[in-house]
Protein backbone atom coordinates (compact mmCIF):
# COMPACT_ATOMS: atom_id res chain seq x y z
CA UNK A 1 -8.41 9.32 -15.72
CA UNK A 2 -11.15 11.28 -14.26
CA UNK A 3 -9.72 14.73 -12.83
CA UNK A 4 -11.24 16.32 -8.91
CA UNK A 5 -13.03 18.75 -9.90
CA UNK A 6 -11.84 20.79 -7.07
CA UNK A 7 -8.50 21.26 -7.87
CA UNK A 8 -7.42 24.49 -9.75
CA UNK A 9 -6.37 24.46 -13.37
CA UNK A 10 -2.10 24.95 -14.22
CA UNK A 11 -0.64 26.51 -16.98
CA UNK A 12 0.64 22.56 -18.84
CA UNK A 13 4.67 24.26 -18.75
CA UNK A 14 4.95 24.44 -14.94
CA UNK A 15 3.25 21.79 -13.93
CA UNK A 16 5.27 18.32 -12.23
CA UNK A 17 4.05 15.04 -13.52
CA UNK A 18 3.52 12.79 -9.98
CA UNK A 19 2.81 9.09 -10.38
CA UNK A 20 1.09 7.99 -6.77
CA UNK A 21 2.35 4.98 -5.40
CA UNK A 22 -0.84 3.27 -3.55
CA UNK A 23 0.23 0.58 -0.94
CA UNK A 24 -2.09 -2.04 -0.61
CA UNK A 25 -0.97 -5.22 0.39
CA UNK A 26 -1.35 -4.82 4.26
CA UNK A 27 -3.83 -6.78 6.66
CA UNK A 28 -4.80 -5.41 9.93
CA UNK A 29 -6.29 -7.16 12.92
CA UNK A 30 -8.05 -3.81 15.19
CA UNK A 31 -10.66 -3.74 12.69
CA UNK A 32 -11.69 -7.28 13.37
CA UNK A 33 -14.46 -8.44 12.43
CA UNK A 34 -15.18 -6.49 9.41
CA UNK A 35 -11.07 -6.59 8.14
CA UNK A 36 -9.43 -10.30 8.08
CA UNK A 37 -6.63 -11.15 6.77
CA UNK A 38 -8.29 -12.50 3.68
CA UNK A 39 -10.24 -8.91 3.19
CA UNK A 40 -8.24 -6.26 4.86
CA UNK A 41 -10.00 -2.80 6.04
CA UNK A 42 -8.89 -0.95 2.95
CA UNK A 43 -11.13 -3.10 0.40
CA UNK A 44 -13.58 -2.69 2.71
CA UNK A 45 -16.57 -0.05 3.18
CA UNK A 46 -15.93 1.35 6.57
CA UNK A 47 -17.58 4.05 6.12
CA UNK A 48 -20.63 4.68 3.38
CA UNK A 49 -20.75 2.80 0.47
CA UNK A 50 -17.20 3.28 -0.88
CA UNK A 51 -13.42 1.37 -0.10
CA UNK A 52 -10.93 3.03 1.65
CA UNK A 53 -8.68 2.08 -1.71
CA UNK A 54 -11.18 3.37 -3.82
CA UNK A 55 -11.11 6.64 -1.94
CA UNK A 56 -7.27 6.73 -2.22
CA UNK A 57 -7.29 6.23 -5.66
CA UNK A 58 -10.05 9.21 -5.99
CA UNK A 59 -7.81 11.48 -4.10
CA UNK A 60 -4.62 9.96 -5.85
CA UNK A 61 -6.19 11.29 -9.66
CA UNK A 62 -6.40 15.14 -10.94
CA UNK A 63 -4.17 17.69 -10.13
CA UNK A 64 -2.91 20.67 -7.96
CA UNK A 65 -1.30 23.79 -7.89
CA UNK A 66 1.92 22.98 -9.45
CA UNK A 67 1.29 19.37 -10.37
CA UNK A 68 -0.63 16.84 -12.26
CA UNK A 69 -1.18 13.40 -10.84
CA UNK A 70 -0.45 10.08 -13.82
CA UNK A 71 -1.53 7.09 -13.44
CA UNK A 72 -1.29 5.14 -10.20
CA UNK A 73 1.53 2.23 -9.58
CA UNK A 74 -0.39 -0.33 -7.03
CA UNK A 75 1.71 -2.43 -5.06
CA UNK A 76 0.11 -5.44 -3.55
CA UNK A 77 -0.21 -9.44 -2.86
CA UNK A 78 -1.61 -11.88 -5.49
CA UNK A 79 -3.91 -12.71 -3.04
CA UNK A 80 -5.75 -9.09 -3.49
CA UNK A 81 -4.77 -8.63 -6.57
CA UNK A 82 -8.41 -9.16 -8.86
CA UNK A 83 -9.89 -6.98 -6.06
CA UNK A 84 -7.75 -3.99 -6.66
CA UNK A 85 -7.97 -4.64 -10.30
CA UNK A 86 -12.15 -4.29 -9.29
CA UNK A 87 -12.04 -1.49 -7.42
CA UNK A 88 -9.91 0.72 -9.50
CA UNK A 89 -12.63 -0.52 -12.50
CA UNK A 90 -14.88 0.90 -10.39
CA UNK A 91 -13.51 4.53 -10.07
CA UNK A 92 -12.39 4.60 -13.94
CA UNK A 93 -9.21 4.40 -13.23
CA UNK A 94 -6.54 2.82 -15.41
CA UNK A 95 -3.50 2.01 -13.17
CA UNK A 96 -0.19 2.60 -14.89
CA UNK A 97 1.34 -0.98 -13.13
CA UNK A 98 -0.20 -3.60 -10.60
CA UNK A 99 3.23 -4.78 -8.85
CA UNK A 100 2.70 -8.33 -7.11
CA UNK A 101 4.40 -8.95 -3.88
CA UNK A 102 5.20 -12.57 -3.86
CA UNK A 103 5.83 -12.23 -0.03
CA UNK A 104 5.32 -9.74 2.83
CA UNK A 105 8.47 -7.33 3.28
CA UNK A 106 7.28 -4.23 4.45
CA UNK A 107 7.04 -1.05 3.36
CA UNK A 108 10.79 -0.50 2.30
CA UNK A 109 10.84 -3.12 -0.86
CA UNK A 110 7.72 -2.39 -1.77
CA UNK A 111 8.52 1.50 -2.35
CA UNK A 112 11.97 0.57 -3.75
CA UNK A 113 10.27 -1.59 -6.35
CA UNK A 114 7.73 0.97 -7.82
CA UNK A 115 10.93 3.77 -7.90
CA UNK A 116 12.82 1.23 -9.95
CA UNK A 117 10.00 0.08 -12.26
CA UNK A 118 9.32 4.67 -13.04
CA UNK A 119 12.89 5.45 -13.51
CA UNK A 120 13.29 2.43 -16.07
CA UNK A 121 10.62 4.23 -18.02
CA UNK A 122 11.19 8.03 -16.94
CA UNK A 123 14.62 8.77 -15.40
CA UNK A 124 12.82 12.37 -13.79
CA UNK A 125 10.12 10.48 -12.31
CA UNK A 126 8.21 11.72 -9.00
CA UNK A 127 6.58 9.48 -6.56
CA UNK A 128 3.80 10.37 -4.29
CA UNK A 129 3.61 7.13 -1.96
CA UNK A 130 0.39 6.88 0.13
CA UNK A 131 -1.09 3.94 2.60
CA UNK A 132 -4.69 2.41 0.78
CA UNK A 133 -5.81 2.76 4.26
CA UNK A 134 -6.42 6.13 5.37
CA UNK A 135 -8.86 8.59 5.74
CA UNK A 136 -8.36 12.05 4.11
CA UNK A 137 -11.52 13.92 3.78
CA UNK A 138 -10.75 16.91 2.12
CA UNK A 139 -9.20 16.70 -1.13
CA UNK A 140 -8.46 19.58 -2.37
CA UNK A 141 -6.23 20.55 1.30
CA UNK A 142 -4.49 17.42 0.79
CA UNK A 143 -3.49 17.76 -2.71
CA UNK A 144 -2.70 21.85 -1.88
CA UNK A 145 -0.13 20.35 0.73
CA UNK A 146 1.26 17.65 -2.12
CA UNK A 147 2.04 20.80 -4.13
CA UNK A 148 3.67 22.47 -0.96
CA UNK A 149 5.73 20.11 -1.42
CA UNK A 150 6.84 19.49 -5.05
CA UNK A 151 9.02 21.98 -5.17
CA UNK A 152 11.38 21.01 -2.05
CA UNK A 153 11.34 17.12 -3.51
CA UNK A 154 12.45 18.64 -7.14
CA UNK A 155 15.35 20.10 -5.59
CA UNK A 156 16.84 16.92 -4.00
CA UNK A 157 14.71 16.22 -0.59
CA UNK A 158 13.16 12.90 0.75
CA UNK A 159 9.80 14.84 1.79
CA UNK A 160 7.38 13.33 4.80
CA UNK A 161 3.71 14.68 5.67
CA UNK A 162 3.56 15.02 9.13
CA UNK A 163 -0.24 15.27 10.69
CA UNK A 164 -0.80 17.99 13.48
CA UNK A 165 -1.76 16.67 16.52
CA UNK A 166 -4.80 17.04 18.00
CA UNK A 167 -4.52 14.66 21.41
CA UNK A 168 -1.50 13.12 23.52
CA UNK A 169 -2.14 9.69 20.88
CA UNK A 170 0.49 6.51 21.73
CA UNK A 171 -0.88 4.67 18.77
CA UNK A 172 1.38 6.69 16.50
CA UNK A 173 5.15 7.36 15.52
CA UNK A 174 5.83 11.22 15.74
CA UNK A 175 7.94 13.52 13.81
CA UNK A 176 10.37 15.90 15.48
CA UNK A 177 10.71 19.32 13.44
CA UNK A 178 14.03 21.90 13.82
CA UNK A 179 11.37 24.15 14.26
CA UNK A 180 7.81 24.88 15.14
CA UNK A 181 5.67 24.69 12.05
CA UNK A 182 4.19 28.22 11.03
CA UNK A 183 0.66 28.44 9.60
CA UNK A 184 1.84 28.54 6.21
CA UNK A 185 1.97 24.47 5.55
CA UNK A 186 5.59 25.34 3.95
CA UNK A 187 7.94 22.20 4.35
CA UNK A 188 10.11 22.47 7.35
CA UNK A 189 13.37 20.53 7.97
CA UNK A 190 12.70 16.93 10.18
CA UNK A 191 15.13 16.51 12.97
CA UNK A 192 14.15 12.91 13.94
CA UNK A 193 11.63 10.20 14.07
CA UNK A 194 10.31 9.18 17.61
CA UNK A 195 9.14 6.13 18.08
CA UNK A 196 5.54 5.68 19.45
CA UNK A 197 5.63 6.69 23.19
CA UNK A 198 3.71 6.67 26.57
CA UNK A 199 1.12 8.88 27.66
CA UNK A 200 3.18 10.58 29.46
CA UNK A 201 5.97 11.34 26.41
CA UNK A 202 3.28 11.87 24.12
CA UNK A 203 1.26 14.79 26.47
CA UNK A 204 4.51 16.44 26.66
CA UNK A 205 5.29 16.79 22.42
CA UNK A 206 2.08 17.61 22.17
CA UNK A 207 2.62 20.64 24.12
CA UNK A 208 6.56 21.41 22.98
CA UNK A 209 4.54 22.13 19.30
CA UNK A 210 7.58 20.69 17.59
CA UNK A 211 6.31 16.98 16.94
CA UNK A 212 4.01 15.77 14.62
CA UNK A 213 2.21 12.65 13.82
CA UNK A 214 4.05 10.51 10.94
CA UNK A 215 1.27 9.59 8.54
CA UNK A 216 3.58 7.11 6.10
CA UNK A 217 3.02 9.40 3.11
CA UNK A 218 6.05 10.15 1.23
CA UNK A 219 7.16 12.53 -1.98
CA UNK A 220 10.41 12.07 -3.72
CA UNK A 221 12.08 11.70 -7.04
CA UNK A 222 12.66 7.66 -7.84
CA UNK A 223 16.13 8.52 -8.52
CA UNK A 224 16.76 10.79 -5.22
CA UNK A 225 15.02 7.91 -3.21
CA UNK A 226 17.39 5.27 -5.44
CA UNK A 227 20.21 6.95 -4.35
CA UNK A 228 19.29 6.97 -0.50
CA UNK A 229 19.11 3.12 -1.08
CA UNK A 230 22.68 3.18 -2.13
CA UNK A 231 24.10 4.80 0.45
CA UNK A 232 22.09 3.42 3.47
CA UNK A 233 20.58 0.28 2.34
CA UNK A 234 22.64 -1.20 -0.74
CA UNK A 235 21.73 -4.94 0.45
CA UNK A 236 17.80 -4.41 -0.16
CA UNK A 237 18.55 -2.08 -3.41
CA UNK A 238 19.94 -5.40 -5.04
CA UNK A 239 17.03 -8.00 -3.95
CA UNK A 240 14.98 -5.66 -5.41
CA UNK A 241 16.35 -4.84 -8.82
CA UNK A 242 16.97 -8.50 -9.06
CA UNK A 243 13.19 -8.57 -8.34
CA UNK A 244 11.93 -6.03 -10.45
CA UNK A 245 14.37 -7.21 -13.58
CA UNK A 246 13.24 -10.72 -13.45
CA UNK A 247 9.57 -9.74 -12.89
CA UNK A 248 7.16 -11.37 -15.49
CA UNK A 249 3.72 -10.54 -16.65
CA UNK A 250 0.22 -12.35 -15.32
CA UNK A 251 -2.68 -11.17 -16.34
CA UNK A 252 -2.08 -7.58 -16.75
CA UNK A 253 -0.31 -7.94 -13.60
CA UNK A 254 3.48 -7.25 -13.36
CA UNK A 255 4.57 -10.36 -10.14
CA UNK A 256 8.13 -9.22 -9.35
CA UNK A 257 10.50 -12.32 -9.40
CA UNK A 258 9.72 -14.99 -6.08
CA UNK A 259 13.35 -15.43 -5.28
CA UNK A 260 15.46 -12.33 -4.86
CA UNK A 261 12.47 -10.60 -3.17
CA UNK A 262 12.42 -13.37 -0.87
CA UNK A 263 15.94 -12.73 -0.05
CA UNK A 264 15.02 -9.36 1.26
CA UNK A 265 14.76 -7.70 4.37
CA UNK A 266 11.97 -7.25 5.86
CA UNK A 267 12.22 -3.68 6.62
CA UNK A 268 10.47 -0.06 6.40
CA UNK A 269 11.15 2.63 5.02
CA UNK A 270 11.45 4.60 7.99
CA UNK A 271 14.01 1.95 9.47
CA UNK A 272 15.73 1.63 6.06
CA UNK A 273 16.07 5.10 4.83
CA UNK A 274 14.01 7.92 6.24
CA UNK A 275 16.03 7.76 9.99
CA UNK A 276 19.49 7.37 8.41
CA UNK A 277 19.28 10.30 5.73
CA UNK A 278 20.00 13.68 6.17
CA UNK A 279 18.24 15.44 3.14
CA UNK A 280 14.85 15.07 5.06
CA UNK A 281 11.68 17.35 5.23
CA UNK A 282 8.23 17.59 6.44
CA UNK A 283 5.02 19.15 5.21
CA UNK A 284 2.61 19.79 8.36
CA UNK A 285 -0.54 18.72 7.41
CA UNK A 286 -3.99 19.69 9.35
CA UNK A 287 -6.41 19.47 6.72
CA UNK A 288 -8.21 16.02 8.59
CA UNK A 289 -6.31 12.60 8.73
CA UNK A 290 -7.07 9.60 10.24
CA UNK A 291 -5.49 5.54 9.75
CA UNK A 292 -8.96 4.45 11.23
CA UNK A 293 -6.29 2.34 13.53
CA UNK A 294 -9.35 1.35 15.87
CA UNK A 295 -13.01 0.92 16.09
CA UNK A 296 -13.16 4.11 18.19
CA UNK A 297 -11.34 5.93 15.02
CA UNK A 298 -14.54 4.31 13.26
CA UNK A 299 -17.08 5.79 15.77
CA UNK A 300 -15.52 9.51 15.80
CA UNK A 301 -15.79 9.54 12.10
CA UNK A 302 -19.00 8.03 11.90
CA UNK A 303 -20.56 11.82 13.75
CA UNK A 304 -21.85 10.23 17.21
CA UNK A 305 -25.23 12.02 18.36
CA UNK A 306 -25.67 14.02 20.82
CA UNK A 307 -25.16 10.92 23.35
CA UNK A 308 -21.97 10.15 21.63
CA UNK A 309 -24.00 6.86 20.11
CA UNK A 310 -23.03 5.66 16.26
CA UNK A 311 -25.08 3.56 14.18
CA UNK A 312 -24.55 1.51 11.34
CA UNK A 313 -26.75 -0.79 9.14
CA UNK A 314 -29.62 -2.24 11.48
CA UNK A 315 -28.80 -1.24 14.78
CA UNK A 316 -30.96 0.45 17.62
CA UNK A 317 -29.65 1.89 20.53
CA UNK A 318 -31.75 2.67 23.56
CA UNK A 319 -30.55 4.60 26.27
CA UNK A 320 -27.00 4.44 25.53
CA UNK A 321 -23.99 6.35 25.90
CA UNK A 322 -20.44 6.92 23.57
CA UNK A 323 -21.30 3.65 21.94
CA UNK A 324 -20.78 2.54 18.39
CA UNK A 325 -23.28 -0.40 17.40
CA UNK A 326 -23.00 -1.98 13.71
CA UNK A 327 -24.35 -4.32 12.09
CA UNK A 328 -22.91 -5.77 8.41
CA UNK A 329 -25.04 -9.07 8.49
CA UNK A 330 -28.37 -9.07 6.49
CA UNK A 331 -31.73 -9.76 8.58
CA UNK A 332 -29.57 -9.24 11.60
CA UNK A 333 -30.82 -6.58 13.91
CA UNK A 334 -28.47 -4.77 16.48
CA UNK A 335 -30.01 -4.07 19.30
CA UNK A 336 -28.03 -2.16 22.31
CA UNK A 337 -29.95 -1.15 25.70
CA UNK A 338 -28.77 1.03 28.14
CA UNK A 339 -25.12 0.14 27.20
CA UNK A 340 -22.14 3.04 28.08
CA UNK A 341 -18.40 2.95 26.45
CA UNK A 342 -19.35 -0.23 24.27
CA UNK A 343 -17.60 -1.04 20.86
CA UNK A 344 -20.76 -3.83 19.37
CA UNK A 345 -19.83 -5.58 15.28
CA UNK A 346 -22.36 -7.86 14.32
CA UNK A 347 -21.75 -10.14 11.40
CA UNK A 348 -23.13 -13.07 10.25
CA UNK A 349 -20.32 -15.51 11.01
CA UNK A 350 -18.56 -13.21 14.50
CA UNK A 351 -19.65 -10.67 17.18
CA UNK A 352 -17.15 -8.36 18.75
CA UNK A 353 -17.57 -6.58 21.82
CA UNK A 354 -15.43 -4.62 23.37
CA UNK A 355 -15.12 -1.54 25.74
CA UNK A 356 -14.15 1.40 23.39
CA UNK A 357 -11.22 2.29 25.44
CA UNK A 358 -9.81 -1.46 25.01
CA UNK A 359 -9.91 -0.52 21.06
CA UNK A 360 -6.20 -1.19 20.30
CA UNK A 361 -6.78 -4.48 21.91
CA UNK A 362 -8.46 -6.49 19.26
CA UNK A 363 -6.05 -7.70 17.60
CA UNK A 364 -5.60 -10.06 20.87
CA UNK A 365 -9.05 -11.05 20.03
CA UNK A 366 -7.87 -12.65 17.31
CA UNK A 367 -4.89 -14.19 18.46
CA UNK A 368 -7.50 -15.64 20.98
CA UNK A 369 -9.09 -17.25 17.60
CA UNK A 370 -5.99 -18.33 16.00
CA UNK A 371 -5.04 -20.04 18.92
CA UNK A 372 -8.36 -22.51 18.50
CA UNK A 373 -7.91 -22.60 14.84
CA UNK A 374 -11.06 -20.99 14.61
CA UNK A 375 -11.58 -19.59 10.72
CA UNK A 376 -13.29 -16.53 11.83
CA UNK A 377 -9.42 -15.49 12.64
CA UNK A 378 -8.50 -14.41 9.40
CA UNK A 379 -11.30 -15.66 6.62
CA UNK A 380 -13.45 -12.82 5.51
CA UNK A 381 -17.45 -14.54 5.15
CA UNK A 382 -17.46 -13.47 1.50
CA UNK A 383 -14.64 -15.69 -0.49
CA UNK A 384 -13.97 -13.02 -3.17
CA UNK A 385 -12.46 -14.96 -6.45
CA UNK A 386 -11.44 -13.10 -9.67
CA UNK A 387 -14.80 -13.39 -11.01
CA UNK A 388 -17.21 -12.29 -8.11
CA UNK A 389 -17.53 -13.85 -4.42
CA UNK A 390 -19.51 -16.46 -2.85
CA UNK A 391 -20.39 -16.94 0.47
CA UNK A 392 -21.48 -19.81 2.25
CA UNK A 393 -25.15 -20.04 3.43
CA UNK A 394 -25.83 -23.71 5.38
CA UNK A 395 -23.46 -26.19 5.12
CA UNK A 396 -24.38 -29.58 6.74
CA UNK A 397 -22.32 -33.38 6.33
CA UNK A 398 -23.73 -33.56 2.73
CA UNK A 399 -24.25 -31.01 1.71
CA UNK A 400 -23.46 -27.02 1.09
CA UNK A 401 -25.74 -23.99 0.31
CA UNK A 402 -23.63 -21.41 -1.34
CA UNK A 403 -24.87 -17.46 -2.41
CA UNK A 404 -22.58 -17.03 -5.72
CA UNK A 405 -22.12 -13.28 -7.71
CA UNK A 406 -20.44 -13.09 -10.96
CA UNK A 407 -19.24 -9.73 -12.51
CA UNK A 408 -20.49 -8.62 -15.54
CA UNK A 409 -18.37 -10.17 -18.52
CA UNK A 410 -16.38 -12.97 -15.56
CA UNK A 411 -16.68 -16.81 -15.81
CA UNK A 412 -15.77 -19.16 -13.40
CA UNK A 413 -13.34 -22.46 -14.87
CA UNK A 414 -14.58 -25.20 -16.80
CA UNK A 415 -14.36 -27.78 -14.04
CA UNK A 416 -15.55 -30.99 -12.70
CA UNK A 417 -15.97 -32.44 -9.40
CA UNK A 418 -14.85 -36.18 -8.06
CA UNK A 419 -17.44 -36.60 -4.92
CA UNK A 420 -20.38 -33.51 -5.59
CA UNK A 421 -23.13 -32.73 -7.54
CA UNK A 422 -24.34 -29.39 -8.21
CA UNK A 423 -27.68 -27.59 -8.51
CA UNK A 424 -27.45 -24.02 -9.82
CA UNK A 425 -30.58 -21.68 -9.84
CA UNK A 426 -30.48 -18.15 -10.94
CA UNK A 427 -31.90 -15.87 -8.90
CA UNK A 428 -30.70 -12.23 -10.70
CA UNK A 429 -29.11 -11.71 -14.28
CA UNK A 430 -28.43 -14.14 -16.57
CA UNK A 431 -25.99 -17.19 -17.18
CA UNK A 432 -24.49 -18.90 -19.79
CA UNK A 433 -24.37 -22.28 -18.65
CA UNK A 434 -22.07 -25.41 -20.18
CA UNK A 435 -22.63 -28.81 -19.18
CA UNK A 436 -20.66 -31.25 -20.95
CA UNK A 437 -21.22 -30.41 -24.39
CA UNK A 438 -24.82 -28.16 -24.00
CA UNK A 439 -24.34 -24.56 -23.79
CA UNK A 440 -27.44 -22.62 -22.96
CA UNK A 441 -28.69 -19.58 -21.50
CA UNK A 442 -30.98 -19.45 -17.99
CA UNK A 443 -32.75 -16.45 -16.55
CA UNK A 444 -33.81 -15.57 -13.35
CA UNK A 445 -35.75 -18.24 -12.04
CA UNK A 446 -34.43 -21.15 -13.84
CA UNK A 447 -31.82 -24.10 -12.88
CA UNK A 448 -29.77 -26.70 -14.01
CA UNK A 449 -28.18 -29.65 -13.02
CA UNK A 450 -24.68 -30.70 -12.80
CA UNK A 451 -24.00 -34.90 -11.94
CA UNK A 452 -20.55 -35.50 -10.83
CA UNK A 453 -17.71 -35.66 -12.64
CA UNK A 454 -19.65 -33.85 -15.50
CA UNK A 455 -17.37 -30.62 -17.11
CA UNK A 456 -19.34 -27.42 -16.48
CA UNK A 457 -19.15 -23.86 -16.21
CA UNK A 458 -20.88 -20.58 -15.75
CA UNK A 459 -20.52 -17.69 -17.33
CA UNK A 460 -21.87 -14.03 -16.94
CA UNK A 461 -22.51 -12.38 -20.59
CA UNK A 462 -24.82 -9.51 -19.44
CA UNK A 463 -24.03 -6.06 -18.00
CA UNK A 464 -25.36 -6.91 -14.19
CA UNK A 465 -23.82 -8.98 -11.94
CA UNK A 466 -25.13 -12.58 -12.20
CA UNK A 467 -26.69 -13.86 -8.90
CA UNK A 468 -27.14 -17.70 -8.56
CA UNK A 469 -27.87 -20.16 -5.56
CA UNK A 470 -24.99 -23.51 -5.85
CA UNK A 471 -26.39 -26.35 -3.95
CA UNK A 472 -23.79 -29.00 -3.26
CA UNK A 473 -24.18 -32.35 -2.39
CA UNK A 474 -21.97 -35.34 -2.17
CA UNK A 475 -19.62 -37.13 0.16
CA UNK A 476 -17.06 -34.38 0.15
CA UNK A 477 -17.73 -30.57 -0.30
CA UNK A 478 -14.40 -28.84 0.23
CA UNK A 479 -12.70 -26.35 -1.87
CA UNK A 480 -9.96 -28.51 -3.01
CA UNK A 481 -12.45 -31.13 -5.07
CA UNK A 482 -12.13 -29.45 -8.31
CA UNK A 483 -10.25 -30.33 -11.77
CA UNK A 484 -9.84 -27.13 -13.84
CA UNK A 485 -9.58 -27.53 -18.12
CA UNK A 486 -9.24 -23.94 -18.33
CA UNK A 487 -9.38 -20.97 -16.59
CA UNK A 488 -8.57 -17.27 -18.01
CA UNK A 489 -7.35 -16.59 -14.63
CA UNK A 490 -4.30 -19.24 -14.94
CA UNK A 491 -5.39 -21.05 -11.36
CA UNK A 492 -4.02 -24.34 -11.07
């Protein structure tokens, strides 16, 4: 596990073992067009080259003053579970357990589960639990706040990170304090969780000095936060034991058992425990923080010029003004002109524009696109599979032109269609290729053909990813027209 190199050295006998618990099953709408339900904002690069997960699990790795951070639990859906497994590859890290959601229940059963699974193996265990979906850009004030607060979650408190506020924001929950945070960062005691408010209720905590943001960041001992369960929410503390005793292996993966998690409420953790216990405190946190809950969260952070105008990818702007124009479609130009207040997303498949104060609005957007059954709604344009992505590039009543990548070491299924044929020509790396009985290799620039109902499969034995264009054609071209023989993913 590769250690920040930031973070100050501790003497091994003082310093706290703290597993991170990264959440990372959520899907958000105000990002639309660039986060779908299919490929939420935190797999996503929002902003440079890297994920928002892949930036939590950076920041969740190393150590502090006073602690040392183990390896990460990751709790998310099957649906995103290859891509986390990718993405932590990608950073080196080795994740102690991937915990599969087998449906969406909040925040609540999903942090109950990864305290259960850590006191089964370590009955001391402490749990840093952190959103996959937020922006923290220094590191090293961050983890000097975690250990801030190590101490006051050894000795029996349910600890909270509480952001200080730098506007009147509604699109928050807010934290009430007993008393006005000092400069120090030292955990104070919370009074109460406020829901989000109006302008007008927000403008005034801001200036009481008492309130701050609630960031959904959380630091506790598994058996301190087991015990809250107990007393406040014994109901969802047996669906998920049931859950998380029953839960079988996949593929590396640990999916918690279908049936008692079902049975669960759907409920936070702020519902469920945090605003019914009394052994509660905060660590104000000012170091930088964001939830990117907007595109104008993505144009602050993306440094506006001096005319408050953000680019990204092939745009041009041209006499404009507090605009954010961004493009994520290849050979797709951006082009604003003379445009003031404007929100522009280019991508090859959707176009959002929107004025930047309607921001938190979006999401209605897509409801707009649900409502017409339109699959821009929720599908991301790349279909990401456990062994790469494809993405559709013409598709016509015959036929289908797809852009396939395949990870270095991945292989699709040995398959066979009923109603398509298949041309395959490599266009980057190289495949190993089996129709019917032939295995063979092919390098960039050469092709083979697969008739229907002929067993085939591609594999990727190099150390690029494999790049290959799929041309389909055939009476019927959808996703469903495949027979699989075997698959080391275990798809049906």
């Amino acid at each position: 596990m590769p250690k920040s190199s930031n973070m100050p050295e501790n003497n091994a006998m003082d310093v706290q073992d703290v597993t991170p618990v990264i959440l990372a099953g959520g899907s958000g709408t105000r990002l639309w067009p660039l986060s779908r339900k299919s490929y939420p904002k935190q797999f996503v690069p929002l902003l440079g080259d890297t994920t928002l997960f892949r930036s939590a699990a950076r920041r969740l790795s190393g150590q502090g003053q006073g602690f040392s951070f183990s390896r990460p639990i990751v709790l998310t859906n099957s649906a995103f579970r290859f891509i986390v497994a990718e993405q932590l590859a990608q950073e080196e890290i080795d994740a102690q357990a991937i915990l599969i959601e087998p449906a969406v229940r909040n925040t609540a059963p999903a942090i109950l589960a990864a305290a259960l699974y850590l006191i089964g193996r370590n009955p001391d265990a402490m749990m840093l639990v952190a959103p996959s979906d937020q922006v923290v850009p220094d590191v090293e004030a961050f983890c000097l706040a975690v250990g801030k607060g190590v101490a006051t979650a050894s000795s029996g408190d349910l600890v909270t990170f509480g952001i200080k506020p730098t506007r009147p924001e509604t699109g928050y929950g807010y934290l009430q304090v007993v008393e006005k945070p000092d400069a120090s960062g030292q955990p104070v005691k919370l009074a109460r969780f406020v829901e989000k408010p109006n302008a007008e209720r927000a403008a005034a905590m801001l200036a009481s000095g008492d309130h701050l943001w609630n960031a959904g960041i959380f630091l506790f001992a598994a058996k301190d936060l087991i015990a809250a369960f107990e007393t406040h929410a014994a109901d969802v503390l047996a669906a998920v034991k049931q859950a998380v005793e029953q839960a079988e292996g996949d593929l590396g993966f640990l999916r918690l058992a279908a049936e008692p998690w079902e049975s669960c409420q759907d409920i936070s953790i702020d519902y469920a425990i945090m605003e019914r216990a009394s052994n509660l405190s905060v660590v104000p946190y000012d170091g930088g923080w964001s939830d990117l809950g907007g595109w104008d969260a993505v144009w602050s952070h993306l440094q506006p010029d001096a005319n408050g105008v953000a680019l990204s990818g092939a745009a041009t702007a041209i006499d404009c003004r507090d605009t954010l124009l961004r493009s994520d479609s290849e050979g797709l130009e951006l082009v604003g002109l003379g445009l003031d207040n404007i929100i522009a997303v280019a991508m090859n498949d959707a176009v959002l524009i929107a004025d930047k104060s309607r921001s938190q609005d979006v999401r209605l957007a897509v409801d707009a696109l649900k409502h017409k059954d339109a699959r821009q709604a929720e599908h991301f344009p790349k279909d990401h599979r456990p062994w790469g992505w494809f993405e559709s590039l013409l598709v016509g009543g015959r036929f289908q032109v797809k852009r396939i990548t395949v990870l270095p070491g991945a292989s699709l299924s040995l398959q066979s269609h009923f109603h398509r044929s298949e041309h395959w020509i490599v266009v980057e790396g190289t495949a190993k290729v089996t129709v019917d009985e032939d295995i063979k290799l092919l390098s960039e620039n050469q092709s083979v053909y697969i008739p229907v109902g002929v067993k085939h499969r591609i594999e990727n034995p190099g150390r690029i990813p494999l790049v290959f264009i799929e041309v389909q054609t055939g009476s019927y071209i959808g996703e469903d027209d495949i027979v699989r023989y075997e698959d080391r993913y275990a798809r049906g």
